[in-house]
Protein backbone atom coordinates (compact mmCIF):
# COMPACT_ATOMS: atom_id res chain seq x y z
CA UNK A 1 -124.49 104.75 -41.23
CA UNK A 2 -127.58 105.68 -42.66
CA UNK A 3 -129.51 109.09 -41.55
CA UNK A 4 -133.02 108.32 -42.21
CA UNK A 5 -135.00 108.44 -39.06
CA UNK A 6 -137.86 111.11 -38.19
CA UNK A 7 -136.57 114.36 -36.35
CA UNK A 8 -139.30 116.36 -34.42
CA UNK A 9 -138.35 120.20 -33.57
CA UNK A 10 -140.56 122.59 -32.10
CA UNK A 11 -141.29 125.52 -34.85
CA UNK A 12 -140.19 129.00 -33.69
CA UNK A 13 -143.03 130.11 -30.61
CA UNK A 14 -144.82 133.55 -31.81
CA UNK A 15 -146.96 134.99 -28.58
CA UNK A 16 -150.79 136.39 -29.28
CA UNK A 17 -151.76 139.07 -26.51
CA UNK A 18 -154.52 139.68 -25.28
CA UNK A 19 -155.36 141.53 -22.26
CA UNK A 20 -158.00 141.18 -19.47
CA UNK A 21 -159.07 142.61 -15.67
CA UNK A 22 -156.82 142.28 -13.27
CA UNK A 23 -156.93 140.72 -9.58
CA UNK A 24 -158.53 142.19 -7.16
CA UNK A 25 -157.19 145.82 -7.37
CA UNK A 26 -154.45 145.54 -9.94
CA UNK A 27 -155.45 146.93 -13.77
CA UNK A 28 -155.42 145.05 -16.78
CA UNK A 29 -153.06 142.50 -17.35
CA UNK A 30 -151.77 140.82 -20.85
CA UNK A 31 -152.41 137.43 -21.58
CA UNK A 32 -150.44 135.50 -23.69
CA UNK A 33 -151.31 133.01 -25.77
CA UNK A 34 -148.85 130.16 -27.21
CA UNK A 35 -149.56 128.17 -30.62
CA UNK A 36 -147.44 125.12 -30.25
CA UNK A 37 -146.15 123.73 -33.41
CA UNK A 38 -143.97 120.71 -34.36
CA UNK A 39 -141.93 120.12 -37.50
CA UNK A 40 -140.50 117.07 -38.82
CA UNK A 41 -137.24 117.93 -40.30
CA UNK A 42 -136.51 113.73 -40.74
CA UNK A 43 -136.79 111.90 -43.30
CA UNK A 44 -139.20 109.34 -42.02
CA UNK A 45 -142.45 109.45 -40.48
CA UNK A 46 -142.72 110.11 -36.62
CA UNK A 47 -145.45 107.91 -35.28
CA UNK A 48 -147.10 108.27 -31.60
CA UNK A 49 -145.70 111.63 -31.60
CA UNK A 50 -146.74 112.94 -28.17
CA UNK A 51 -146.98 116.41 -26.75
CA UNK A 52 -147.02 117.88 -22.96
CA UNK A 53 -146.87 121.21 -22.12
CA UNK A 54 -147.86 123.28 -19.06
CA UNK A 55 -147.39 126.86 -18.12
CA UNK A 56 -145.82 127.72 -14.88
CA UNK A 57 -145.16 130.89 -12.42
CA UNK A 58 -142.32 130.24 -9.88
CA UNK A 59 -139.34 132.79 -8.95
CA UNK A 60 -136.78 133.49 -11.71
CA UNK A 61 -133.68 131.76 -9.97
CA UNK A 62 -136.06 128.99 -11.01
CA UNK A 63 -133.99 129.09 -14.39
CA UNK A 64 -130.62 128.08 -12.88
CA UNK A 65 -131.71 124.91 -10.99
CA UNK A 66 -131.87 122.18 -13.86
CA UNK A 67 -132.84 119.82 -11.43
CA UNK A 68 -135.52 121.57 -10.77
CA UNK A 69 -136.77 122.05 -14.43
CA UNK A 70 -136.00 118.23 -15.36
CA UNK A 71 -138.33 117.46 -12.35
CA UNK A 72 -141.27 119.69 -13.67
CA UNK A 73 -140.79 118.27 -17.38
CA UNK A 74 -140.88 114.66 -16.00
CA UNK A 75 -144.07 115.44 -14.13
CA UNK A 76 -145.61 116.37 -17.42
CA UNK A 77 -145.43 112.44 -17.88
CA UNK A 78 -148.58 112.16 -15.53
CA UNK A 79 -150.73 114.07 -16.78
CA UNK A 80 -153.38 115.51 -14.72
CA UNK A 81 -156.26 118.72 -14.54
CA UNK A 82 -153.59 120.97 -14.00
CA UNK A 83 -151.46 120.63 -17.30
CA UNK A 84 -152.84 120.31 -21.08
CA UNK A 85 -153.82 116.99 -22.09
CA UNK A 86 -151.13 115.57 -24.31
CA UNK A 87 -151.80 115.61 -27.76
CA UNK A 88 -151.10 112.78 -29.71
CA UNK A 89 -150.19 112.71 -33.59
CA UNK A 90 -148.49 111.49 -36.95
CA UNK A 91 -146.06 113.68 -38.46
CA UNK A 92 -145.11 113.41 -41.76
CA UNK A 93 -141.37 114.34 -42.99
CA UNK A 94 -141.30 117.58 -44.25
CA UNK A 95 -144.42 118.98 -42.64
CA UNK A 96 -145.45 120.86 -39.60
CA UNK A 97 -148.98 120.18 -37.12
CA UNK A 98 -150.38 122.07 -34.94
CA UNK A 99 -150.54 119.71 -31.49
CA UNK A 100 -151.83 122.74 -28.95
CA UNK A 101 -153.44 125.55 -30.45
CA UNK A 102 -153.57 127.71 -27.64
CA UNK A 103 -151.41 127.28 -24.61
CA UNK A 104 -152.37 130.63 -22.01
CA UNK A 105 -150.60 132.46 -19.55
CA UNK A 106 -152.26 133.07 -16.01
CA UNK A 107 -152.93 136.45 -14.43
CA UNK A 108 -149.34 138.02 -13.62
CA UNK A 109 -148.44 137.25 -9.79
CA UNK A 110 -146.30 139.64 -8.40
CA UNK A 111 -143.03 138.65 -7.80
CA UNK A 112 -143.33 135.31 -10.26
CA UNK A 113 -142.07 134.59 -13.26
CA UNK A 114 -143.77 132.78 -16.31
CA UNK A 115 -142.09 129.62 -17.59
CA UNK A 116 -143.51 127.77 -20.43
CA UNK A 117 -142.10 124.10 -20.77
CA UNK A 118 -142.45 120.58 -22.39
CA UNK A 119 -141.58 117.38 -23.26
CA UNK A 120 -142.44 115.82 -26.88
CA UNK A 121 -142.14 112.06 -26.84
CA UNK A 122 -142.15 110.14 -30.44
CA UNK A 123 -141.13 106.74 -32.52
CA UNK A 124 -139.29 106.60 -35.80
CA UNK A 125 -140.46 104.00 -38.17
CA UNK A 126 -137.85 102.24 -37.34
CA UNK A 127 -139.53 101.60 -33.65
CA UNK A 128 -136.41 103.71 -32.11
CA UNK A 129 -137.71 106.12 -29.67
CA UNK A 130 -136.76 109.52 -29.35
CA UNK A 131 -137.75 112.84 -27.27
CA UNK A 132 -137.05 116.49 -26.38
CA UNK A 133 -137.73 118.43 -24.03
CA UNK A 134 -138.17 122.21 -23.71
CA UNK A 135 -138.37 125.42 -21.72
CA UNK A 136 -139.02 129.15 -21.89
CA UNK A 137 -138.85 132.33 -19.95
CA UNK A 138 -141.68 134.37 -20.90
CA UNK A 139 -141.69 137.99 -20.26
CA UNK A 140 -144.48 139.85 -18.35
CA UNK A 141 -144.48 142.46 -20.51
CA UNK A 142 -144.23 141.73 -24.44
CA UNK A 143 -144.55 137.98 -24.00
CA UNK A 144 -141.29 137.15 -26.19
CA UNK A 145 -140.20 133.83 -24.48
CA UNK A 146 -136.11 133.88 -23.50
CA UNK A 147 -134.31 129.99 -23.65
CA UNK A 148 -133.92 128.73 -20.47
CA UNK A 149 -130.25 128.00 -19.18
CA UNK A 150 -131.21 124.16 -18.85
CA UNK A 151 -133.99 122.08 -19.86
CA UNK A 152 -133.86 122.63 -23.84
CA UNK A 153 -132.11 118.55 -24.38
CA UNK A 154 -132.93 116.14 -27.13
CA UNK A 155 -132.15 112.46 -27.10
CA UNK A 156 -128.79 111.28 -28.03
CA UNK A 157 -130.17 107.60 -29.01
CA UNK A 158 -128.34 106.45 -31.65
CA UNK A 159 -129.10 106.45 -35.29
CA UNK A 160 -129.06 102.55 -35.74
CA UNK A 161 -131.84 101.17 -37.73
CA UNK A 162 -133.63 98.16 -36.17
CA UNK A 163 -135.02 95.46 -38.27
CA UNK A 164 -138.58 94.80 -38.36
């Protein structure tokens, strides 16, 4: 069987910080910010390569119920004010793009933890679909982003080629 479809990963996450006042009497807090970059590692194009992302604050069992995180990355699907638009793009083999420049972090809230996640949707040229989905634990303090325990899948779609 031949191997030559697109493959979209998400390029390695590196946290900005910034830092600004805090809520009502609480001092500064840091403010992360979150390039988001893909990478097609295929050897195809990826066509109607689609991003979602969202930030989220919730408690940290939140990372062992992977019903719960599958549920949050399938609402990314209906987009709304809340959540970044998706981003939309072609991505050539061998090359990375930028999709969302700058994904923040809100204010701390005490007793919540940060969780960045995300679905990427895209076609091979060989009008296969394919997707992955991802999630991080972001920590309060140096904004290095931990894998969650569930919610980091890709698709399992076979590698058959369809004719045009």
């Amino acid at each position: 069987m031949l191997d030559e479809r697109a493959w979209i990963q998400l390029e390695p996450i590196k946290p900005g910080k910034t830092s600004r006042p805090g809520i009502l009497s609480h001092g500064p807090v840091s403010v992360f910010e979150f390039p988001l970059y893909l990478r097609n590692v295929g050897k195809t194009i990826a066509i109607n390569t689609v991003l979602r992302a969202a930030m989220m604050s919730a408690n940290y069992d939140f990372l062992t119920g992977e019903k719960m995180i599958l549920s949050v990355q399938d609402s990314l699907k209906d987009v709304d004010a809340t959540v970044k638009p998706a981003f939309s793009a072609v991505v050539a083999p061998n090359t990375t793009t930028p999709l969302i420049t700058s994904l923040t972090t809100n204010d701390y809230i005490r007793g919540k933890s940060q969780f960045l996640l995300g679905v990427i949707d895209y076609d091979d040229e060989f009008e296969n679909h394919h997707w992955l989905r991802f999630c991080y634990f972001i920590d309060e303090h140096s904004g290095e982003l931990s894998v969650c325990g569930y919610g980091n899948v890709g698709d399992k779609n076979p590698e058959v080629l369809r004719r045009k």
